[in-house]
N, C-alpha and C. Protein backbone atom coordinates (compact mmCIF):
# COMPACT_ATOMS: atom_id res chain seq x y z
N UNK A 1 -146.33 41.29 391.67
CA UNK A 1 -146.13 40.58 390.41
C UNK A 1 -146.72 41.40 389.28
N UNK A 2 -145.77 41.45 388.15
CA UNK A 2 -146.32 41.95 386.82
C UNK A 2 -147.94 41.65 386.65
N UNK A 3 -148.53 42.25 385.88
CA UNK A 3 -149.65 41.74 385.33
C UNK A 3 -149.78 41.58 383.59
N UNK A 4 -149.64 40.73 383.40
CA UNK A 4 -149.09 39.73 381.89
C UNK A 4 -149.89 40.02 381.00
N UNK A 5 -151.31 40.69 381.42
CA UNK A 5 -152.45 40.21 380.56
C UNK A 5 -152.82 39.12 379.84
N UNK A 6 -153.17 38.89 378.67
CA UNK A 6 -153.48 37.49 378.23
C UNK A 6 -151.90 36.66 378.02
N UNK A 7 -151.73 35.70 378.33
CA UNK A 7 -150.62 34.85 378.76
C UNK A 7 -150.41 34.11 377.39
N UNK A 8 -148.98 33.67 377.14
CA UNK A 8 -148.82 33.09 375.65
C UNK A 8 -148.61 31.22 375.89
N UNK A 9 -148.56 30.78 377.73
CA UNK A 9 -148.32 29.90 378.15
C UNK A 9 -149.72 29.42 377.88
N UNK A 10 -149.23 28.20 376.80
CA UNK A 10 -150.75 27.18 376.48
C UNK A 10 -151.10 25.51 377.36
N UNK A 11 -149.72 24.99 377.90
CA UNK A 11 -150.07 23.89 378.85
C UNK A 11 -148.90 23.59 379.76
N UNK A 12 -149.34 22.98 380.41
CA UNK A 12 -148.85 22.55 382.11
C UNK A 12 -147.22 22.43 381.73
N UNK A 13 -146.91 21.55 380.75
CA UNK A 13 -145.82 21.27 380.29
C UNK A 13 -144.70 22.77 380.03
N UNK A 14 -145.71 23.19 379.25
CA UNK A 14 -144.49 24.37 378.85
C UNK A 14 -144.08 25.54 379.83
N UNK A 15 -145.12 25.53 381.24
CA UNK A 15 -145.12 26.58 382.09
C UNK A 15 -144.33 25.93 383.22
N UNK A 16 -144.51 24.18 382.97
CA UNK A 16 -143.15 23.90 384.28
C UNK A 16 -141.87 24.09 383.42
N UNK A 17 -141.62 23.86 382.45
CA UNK A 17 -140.45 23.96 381.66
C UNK A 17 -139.79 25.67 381.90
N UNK A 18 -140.61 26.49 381.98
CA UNK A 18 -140.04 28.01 382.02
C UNK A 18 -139.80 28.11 383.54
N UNK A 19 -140.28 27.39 384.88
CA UNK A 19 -140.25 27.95 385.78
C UNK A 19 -139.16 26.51 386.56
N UNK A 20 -139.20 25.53 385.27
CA UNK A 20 -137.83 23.79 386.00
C UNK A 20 -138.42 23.32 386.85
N UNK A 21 -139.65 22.93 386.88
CA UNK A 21 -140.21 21.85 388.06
C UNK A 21 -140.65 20.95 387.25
N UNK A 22 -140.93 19.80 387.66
CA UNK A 22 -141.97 18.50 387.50
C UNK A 22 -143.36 19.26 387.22
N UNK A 23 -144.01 17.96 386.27
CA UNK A 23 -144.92 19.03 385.75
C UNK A 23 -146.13 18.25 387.30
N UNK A 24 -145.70 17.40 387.98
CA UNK A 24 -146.23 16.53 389.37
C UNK A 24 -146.15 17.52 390.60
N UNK A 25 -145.31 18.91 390.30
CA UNK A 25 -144.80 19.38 391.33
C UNK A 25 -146.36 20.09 392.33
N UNK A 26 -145.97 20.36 393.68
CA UNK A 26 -146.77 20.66 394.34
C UNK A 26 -146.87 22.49 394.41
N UNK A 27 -148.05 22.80 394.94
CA UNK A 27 -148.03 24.75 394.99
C UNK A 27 -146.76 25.51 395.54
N UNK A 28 -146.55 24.65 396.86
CA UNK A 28 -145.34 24.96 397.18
C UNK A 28 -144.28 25.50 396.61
N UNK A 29 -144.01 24.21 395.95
CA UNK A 29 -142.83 24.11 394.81
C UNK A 29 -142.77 25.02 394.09
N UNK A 30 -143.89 25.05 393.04
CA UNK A 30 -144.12 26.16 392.38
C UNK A 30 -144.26 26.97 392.57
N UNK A 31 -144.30 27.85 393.95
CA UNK A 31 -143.97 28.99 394.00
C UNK A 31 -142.78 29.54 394.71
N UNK A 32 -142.09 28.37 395.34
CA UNK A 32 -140.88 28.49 395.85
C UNK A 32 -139.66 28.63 394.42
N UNK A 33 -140.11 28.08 393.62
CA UNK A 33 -139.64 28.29 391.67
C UNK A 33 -139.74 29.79 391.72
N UNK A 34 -140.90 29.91 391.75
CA UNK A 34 -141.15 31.29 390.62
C UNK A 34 -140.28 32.60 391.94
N UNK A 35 -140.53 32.58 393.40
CA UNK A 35 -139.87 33.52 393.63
C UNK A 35 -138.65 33.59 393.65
N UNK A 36 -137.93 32.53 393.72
CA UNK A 36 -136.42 32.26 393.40
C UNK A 36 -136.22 32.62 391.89
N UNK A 37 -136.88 32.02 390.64
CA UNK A 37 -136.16 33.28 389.41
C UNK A 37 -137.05 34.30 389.44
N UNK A 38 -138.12 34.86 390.17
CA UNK A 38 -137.98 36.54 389.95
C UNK A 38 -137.37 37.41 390.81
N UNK A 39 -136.47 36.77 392.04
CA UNK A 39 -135.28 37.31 392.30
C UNK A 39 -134.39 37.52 391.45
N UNK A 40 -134.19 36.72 390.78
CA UNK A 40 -132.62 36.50 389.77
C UNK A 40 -133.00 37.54 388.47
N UNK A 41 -134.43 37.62 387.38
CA UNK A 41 -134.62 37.95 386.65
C UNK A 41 -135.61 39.00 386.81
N UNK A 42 -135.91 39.60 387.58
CA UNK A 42 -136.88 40.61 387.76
C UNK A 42 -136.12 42.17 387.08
N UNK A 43 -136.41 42.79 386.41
CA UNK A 43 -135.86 44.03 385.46
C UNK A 43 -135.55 45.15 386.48
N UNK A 44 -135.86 44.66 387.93
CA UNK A 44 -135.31 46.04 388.75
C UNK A 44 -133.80 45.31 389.55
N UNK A 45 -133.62 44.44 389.33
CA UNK A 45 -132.25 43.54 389.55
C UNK A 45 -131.88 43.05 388.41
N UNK A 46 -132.10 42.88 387.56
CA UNK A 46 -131.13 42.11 386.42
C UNK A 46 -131.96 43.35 385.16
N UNK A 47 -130.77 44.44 385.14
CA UNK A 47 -131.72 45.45 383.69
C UNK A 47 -131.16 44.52 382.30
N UNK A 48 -130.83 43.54 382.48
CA UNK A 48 -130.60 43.19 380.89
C UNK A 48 -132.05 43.05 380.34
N UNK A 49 -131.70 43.65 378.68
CA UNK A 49 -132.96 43.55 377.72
C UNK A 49 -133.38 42.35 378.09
N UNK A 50 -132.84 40.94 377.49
CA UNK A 50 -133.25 39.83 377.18
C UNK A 50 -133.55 39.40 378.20
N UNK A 51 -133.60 39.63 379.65
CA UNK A 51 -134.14 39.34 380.84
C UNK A 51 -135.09 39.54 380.97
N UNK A 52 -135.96 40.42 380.37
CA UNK A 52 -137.14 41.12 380.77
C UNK A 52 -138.16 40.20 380.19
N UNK A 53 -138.03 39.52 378.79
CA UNK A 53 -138.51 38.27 377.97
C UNK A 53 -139.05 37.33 378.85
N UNK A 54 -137.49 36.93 379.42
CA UNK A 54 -137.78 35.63 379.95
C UNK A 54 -138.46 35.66 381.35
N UNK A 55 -138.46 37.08 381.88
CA UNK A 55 -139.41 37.37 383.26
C UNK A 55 -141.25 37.23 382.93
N UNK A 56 -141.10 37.94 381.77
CA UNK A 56 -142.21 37.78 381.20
C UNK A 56 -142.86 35.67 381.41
N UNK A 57 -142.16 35.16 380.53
CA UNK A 57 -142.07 34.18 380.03
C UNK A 57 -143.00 33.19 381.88
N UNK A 58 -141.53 33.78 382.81
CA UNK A 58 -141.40 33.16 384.21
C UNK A 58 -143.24 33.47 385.37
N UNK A 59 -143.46 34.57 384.65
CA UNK A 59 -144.30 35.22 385.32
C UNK A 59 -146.23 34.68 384.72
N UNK A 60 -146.01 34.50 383.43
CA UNK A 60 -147.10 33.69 382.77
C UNK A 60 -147.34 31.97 383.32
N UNK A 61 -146.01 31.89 383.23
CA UNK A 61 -146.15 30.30 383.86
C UNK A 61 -146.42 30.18 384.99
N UNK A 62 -146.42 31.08 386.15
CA UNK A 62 -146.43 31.07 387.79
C UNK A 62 -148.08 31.34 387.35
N UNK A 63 -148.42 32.14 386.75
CA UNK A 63 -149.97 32.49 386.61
C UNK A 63 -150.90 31.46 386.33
N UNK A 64 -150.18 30.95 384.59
CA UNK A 64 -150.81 29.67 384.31
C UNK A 64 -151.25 28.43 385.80
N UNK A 65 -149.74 27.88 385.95
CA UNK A 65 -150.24 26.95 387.60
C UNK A 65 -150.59 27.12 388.32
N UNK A 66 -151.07 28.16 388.49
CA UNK A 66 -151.73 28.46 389.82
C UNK A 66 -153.77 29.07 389.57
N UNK A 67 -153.73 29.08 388.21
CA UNK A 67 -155.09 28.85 387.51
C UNK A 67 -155.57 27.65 387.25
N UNK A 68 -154.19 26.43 386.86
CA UNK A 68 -154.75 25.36 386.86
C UNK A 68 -153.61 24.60 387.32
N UNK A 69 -154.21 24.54 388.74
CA UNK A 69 -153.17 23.61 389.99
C UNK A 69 -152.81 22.00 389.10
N UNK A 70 -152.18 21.11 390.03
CA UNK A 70 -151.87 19.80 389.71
C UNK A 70 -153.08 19.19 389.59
N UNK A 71 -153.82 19.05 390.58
CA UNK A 71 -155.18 18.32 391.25
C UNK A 71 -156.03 18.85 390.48
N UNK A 72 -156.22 19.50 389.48
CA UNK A 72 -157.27 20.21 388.55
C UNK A 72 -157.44 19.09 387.47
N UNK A 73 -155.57 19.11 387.22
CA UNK A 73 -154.98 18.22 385.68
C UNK A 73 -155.35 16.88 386.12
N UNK A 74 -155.11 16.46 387.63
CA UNK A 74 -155.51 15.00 387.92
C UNK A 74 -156.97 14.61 388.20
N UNK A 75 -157.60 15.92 388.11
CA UNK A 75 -159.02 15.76 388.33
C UNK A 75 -159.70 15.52 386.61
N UNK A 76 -158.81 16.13 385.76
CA UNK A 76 -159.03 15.95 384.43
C UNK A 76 -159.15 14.60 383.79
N UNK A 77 -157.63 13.89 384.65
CA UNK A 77 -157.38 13.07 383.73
C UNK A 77 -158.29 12.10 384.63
N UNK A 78 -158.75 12.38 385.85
CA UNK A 78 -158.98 10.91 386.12
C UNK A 78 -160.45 11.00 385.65
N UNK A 79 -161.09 12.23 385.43
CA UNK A 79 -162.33 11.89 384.44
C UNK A 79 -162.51 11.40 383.26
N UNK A 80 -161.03 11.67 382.62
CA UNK A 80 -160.89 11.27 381.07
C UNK A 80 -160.68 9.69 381.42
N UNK A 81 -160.04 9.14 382.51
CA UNK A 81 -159.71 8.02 382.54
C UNK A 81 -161.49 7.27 382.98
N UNK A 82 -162.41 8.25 383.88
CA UNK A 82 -163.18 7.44 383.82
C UNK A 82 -164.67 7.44 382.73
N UNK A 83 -164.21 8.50 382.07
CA UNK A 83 -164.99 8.31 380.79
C UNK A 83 -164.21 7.02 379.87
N UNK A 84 -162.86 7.45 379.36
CA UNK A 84 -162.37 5.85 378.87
C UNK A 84 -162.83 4.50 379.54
N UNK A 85 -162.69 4.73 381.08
CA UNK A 85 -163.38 3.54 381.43
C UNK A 85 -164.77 3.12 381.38
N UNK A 86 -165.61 4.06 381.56
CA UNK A 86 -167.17 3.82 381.22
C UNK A 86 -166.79 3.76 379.61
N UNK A 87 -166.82 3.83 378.68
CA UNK A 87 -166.63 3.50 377.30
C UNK A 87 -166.41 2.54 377.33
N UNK A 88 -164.93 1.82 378.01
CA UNK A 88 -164.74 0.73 377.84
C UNK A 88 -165.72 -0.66 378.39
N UNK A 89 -166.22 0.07 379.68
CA UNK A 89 -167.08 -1.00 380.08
C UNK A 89 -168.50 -1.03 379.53
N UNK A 90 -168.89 0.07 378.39
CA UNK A 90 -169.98 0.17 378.18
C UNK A 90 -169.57 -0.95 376.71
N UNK A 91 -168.53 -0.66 375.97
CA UNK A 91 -168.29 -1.80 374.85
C UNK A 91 -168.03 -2.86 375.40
N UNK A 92 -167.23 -3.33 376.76
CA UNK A 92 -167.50 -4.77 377.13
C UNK A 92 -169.03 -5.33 377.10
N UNK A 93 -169.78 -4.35 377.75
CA UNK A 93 -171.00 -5.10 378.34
C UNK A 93 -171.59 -5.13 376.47
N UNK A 94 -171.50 -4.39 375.59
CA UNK A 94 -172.43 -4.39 374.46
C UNK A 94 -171.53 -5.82 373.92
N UNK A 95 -170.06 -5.96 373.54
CA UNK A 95 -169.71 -7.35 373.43
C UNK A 95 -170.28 -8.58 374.47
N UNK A 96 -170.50 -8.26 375.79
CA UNK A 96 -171.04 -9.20 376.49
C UNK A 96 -172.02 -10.01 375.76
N UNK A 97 -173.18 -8.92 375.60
CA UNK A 97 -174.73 -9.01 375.07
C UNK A 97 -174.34 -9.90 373.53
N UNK A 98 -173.90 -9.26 373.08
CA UNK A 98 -173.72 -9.43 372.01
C UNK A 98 -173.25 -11.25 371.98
N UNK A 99 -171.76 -11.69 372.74
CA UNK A 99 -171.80 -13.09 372.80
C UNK A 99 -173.10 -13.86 373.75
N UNK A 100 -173.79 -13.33 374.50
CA UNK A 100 -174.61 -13.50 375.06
C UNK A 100 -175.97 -14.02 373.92
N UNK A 101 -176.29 -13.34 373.22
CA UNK A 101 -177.54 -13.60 372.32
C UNK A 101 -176.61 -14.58 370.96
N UNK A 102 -175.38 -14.72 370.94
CA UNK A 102 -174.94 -15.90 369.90
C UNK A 102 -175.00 -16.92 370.66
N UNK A 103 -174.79 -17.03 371.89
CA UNK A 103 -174.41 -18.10 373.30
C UNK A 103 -176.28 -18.78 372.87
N UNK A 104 -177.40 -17.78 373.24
CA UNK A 104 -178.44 -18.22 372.98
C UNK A 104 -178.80 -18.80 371.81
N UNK A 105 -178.69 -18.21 370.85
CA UNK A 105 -179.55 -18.40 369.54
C UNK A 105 -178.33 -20.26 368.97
N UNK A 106 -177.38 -20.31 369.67
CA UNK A 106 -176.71 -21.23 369.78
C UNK A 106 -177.09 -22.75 370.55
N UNK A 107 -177.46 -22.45 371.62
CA UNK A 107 -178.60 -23.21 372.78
C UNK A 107 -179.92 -23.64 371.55
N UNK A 108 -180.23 -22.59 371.08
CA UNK A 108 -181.41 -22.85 370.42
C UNK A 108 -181.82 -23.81 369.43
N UNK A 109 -180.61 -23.69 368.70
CA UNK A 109 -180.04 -24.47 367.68
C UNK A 109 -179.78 -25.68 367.87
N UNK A 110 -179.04 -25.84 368.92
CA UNK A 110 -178.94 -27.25 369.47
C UNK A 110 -180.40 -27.91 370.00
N UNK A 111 -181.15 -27.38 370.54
CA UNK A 111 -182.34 -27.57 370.78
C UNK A 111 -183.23 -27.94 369.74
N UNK A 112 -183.56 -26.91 368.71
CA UNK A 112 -184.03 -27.59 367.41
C UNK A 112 -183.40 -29.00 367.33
N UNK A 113 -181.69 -29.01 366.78
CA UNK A 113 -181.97 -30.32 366.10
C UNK A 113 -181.54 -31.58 367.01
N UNK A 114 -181.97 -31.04 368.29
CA UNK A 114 -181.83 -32.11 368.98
C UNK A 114 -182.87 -32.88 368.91
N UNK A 115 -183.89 -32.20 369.00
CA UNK A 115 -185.72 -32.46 368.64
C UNK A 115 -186.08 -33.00 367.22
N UNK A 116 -185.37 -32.64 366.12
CA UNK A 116 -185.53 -32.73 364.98
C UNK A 116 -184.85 -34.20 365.27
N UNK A 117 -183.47 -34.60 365.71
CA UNK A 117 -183.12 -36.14 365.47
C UNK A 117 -184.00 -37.00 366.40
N UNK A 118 -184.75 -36.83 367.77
CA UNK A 118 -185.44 -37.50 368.15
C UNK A 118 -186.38 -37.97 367.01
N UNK A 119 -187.13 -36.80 366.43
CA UNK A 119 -188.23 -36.79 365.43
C UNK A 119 -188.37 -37.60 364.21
N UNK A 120 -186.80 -37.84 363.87
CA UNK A 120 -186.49 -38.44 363.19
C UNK A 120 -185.99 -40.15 363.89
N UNK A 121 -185.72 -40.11 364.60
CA UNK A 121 -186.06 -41.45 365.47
C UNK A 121 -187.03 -42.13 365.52
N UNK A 122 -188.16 -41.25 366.01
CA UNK A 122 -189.77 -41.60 366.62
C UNK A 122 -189.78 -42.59 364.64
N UNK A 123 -189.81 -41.61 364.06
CA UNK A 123 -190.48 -42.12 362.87
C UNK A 123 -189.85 -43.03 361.77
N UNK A 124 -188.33 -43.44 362.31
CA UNK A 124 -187.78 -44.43 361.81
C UNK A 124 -188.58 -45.73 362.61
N UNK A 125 -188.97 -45.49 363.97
CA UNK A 125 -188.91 -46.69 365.03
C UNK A 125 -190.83 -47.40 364.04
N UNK A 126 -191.46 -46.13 363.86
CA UNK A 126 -192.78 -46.62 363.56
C UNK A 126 -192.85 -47.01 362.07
N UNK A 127 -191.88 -46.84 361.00
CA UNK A 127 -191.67 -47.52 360.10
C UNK A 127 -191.80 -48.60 359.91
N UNK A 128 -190.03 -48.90 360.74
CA UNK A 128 -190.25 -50.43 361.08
C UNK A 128 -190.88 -50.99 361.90
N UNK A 129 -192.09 -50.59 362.74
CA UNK A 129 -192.74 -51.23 363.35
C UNK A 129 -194.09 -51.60 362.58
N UNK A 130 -194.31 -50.60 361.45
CA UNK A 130 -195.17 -50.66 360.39
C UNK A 130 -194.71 -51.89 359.52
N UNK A 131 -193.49 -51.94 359.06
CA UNK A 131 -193.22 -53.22 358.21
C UNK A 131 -193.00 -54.45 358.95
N UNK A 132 -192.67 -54.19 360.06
CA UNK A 132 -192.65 -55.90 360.91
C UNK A 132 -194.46 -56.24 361.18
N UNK A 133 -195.21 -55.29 361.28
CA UNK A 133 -196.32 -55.78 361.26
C UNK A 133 -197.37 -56.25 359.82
N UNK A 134 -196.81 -55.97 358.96
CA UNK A 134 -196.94 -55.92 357.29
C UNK A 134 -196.47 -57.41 357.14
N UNK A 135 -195.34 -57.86 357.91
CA UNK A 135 -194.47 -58.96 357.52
C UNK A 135 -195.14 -59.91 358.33
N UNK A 136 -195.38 -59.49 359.30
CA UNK A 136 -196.31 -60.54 360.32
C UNK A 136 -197.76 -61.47 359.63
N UNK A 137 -198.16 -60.30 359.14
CA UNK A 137 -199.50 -60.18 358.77
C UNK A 137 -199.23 -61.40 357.25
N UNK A 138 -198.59 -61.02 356.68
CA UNK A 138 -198.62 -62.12 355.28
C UNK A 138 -197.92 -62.99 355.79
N UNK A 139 -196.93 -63.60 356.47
CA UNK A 139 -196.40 -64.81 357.05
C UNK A 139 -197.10 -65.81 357.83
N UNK A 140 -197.92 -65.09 358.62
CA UNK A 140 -198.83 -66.05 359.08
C UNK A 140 -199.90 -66.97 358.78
N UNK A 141 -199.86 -68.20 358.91
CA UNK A 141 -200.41 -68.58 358.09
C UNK A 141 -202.25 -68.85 358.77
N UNK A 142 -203.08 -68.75 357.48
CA UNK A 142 -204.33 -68.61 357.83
C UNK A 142 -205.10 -69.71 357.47
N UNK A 143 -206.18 -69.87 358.29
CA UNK A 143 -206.87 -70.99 358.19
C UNK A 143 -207.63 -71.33 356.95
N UNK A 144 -206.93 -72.56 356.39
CA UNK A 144 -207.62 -72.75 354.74
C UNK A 144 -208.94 -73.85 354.73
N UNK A 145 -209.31 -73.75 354.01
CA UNK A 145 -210.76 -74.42 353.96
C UNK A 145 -210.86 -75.34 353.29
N UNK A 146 -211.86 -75.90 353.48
CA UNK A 146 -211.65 -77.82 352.79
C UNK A 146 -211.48 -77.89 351.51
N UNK A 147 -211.59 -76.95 350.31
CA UNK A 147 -211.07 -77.31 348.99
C UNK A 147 -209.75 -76.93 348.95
N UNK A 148 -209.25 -76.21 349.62
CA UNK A 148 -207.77 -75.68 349.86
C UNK A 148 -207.52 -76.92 350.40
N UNK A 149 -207.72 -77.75 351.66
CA UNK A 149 -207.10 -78.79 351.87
C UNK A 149 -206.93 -79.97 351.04
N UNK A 150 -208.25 -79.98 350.05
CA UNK A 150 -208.41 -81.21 349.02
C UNK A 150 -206.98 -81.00 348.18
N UNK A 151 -207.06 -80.03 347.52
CA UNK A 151 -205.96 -79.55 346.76
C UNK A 151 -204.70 -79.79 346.92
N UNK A 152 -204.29 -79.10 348.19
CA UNK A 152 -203.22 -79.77 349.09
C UNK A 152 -203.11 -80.98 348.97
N UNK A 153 -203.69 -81.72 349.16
CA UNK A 153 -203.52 -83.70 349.11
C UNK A 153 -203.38 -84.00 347.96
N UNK A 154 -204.29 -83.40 347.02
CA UNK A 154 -204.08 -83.71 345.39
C UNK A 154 -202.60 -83.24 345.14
N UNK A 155 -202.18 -82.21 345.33
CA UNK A 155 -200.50 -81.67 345.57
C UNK A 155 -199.98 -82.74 345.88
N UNK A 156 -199.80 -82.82 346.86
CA UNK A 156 -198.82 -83.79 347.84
C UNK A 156 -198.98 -85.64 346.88
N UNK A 157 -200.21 -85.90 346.88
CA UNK A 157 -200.40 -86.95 345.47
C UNK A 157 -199.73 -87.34 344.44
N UNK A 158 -199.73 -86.10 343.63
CA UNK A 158 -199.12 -85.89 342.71
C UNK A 158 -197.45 -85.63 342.94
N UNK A 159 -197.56 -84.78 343.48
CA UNK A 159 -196.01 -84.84 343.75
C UNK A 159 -195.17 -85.96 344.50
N UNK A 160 -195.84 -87.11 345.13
CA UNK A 160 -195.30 -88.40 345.39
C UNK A 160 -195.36 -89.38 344.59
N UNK A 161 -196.04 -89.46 343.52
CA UNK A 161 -195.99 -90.21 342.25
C UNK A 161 -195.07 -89.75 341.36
N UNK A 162 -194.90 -88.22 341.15
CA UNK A 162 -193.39 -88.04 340.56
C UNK A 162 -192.42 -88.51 341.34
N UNK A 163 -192.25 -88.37 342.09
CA UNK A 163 -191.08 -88.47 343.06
C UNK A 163 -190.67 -90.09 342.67
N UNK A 164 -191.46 -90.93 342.51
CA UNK A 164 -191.47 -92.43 342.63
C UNK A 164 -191.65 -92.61 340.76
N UNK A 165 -191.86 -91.75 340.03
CA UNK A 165 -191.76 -92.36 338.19
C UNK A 165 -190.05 -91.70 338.31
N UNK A 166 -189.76 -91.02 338.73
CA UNK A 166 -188.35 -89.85 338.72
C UNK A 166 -187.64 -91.28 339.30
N UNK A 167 -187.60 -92.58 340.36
CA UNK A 167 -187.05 -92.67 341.06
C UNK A 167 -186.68 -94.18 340.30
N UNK A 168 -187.88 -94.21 339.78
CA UNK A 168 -188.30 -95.52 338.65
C UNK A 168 -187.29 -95.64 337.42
N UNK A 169 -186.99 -94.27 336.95
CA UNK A 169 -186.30 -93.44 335.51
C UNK A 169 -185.41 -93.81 336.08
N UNK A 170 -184.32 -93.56 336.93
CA UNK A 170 -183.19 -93.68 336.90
C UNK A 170 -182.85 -95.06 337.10
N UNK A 171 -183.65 -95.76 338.14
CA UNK A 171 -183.10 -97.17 338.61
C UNK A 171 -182.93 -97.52 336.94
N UNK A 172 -184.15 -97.30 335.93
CA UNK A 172 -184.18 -98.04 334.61
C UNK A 172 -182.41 -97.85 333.85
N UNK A 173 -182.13 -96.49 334.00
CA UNK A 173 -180.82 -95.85 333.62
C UNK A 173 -179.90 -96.58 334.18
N UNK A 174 -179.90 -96.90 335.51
CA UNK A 174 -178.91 -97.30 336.00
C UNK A 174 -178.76 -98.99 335.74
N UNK A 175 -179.77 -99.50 335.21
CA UNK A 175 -179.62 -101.27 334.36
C UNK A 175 -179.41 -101.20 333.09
N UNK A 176 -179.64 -100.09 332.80
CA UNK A 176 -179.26 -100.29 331.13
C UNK A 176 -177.83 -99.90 331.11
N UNK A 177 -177.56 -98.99 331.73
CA UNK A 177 -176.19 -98.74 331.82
C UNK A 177 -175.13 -99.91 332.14
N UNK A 178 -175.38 -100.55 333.36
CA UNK A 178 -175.03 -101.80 333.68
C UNK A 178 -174.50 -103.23 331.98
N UNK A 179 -175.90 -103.39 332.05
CA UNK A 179 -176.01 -104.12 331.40
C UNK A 179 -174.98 -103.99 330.30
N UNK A 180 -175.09 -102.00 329.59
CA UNK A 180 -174.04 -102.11 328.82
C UNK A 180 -173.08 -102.61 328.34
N UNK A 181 -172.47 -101.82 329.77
CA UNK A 181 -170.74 -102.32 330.21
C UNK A 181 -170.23 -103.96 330.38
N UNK A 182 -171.76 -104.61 330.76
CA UNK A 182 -171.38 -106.39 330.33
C UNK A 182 -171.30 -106.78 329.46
N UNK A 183 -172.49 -105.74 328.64
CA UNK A 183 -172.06 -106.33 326.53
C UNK A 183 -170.57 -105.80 326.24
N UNK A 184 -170.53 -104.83 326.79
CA UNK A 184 -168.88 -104.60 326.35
C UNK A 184 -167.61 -105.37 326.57
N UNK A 185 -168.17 -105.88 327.78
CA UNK A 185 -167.24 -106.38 328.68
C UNK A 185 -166.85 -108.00 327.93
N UNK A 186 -167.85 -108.61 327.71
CA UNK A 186 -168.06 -109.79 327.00
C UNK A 186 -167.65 -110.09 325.67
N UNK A 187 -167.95 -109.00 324.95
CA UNK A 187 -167.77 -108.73 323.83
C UNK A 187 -165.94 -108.90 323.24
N UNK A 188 -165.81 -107.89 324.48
CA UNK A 188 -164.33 -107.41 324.14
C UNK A 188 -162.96 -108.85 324.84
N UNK A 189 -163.91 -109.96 325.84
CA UNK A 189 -163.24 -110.76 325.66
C UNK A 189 -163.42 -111.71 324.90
N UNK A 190 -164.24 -111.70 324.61
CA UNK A 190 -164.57 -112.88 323.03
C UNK A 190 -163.65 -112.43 322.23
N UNK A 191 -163.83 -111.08 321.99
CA UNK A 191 -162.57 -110.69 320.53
C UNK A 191 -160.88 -111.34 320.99
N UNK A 192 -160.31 -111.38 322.36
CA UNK A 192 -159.57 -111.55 322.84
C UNK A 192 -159.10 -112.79 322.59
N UNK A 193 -160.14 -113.94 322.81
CA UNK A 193 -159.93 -115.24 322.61
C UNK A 193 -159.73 -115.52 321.17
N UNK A 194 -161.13 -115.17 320.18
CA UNK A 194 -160.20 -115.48 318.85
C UNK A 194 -159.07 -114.83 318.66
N UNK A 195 -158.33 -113.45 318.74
CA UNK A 195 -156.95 -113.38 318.63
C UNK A 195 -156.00 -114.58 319.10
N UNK A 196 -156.52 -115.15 320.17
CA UNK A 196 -155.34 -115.62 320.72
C UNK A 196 -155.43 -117.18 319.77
N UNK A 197 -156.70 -117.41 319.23
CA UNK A 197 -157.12 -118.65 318.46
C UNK A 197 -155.88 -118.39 316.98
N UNK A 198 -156.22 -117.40 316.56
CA UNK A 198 -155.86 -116.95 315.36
C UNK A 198 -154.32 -117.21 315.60
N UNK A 199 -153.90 -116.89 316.55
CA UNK A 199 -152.42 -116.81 316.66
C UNK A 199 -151.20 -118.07 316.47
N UNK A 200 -152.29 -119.29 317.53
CA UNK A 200 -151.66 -120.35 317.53
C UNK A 200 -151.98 -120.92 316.10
């Protein structure tokens, strides 16, 4: 085989493309390629100028794949795939954390004001347990002492003698009223009779 020196073939793609294999193809393959066209195109069987190009061309690419086999490129990618994947699982786990400490500081929150409405419970309950005992305390009644009781009777005294002048007042209202309506009553047939005197 020629020796190419530095090669103008830059990737996998363009060196299966010069030699027509899959760029998947196996060593085999690829070299069962390359000696089949440097039969056909080799410059001591085919002297055309423009042959010699494309031998060139055929002979860089057999070099290229076989510097960097299939299993090199799949050894590439499956590192690139498992660097993408450690990336990816390194941003899952930092999103993990990340909903992880909102998940908490969330818990927490609920915790505060779960405590805070008890708190606010406790001290509604002793409020009103403060004013029902406030209410207790002046409702009940306390033991009064003998001028407090005198008083009381003088009360009650007095206020049954109104009760009985109040009860006195009206009966009086209610005879004078009476009585009225008989002067009227009397009155107005007396006038009746002399009309009827006057008439005959």
């Amino acid at each position: 085989m020629m020796n190419m020196g530095k090669g103008s073939i830059r990737t996998r793609q363009e060196a299966c493309y010069y030699l027509g294999v899959r760029e998947d193809s196996s060593i085999d393959e690829i070299k069962k390629a390359y000696h089949t066209l440097a039969k056909m195109y080799h410059p001591d069987i085919n002297p055309r100028a423009d042959v010699k190009d494309y031998y060139i061309k055929v002979c860089e690419s057999y070099e290229y794949l076989m510097q960097y086999p299939v299993y090199c490129t799949q050894a590439n990618n499956s590192n690139m795939y498992s660097n993408r994947q450690g990336n990816t699982m390194q941003r899952s786990s930092r999103i993990f954390q990340s909903n992880a400490q909102v998940r908490e500081q969330y818990r927490k929150q609920k915790m505060l004001e779960a405590e805070r409405k008890k708190k606010q419970e406790r001290d509604t309950q002793e409020r009103q347990k403060r004013a029902e005992a406030r209410y207790e305390h002046f409702t009940v009644k306390q033991p009064k002492s003998k001028e407090e009781e005198v008083l009381d009777k003088i009360r009650a005294i007095w206020l049954a003698e109104t009760i009985k002048r109040q009860i006195a007042l009206d009966q009086e209202k209610k005879e004078a009223e009476q009585k009225r309506k008989l002067y009227q009553a009397f009155m107005q047939q007396k006038l009746q009779e002399e009309q009827e005197q006057d008439s005959h």
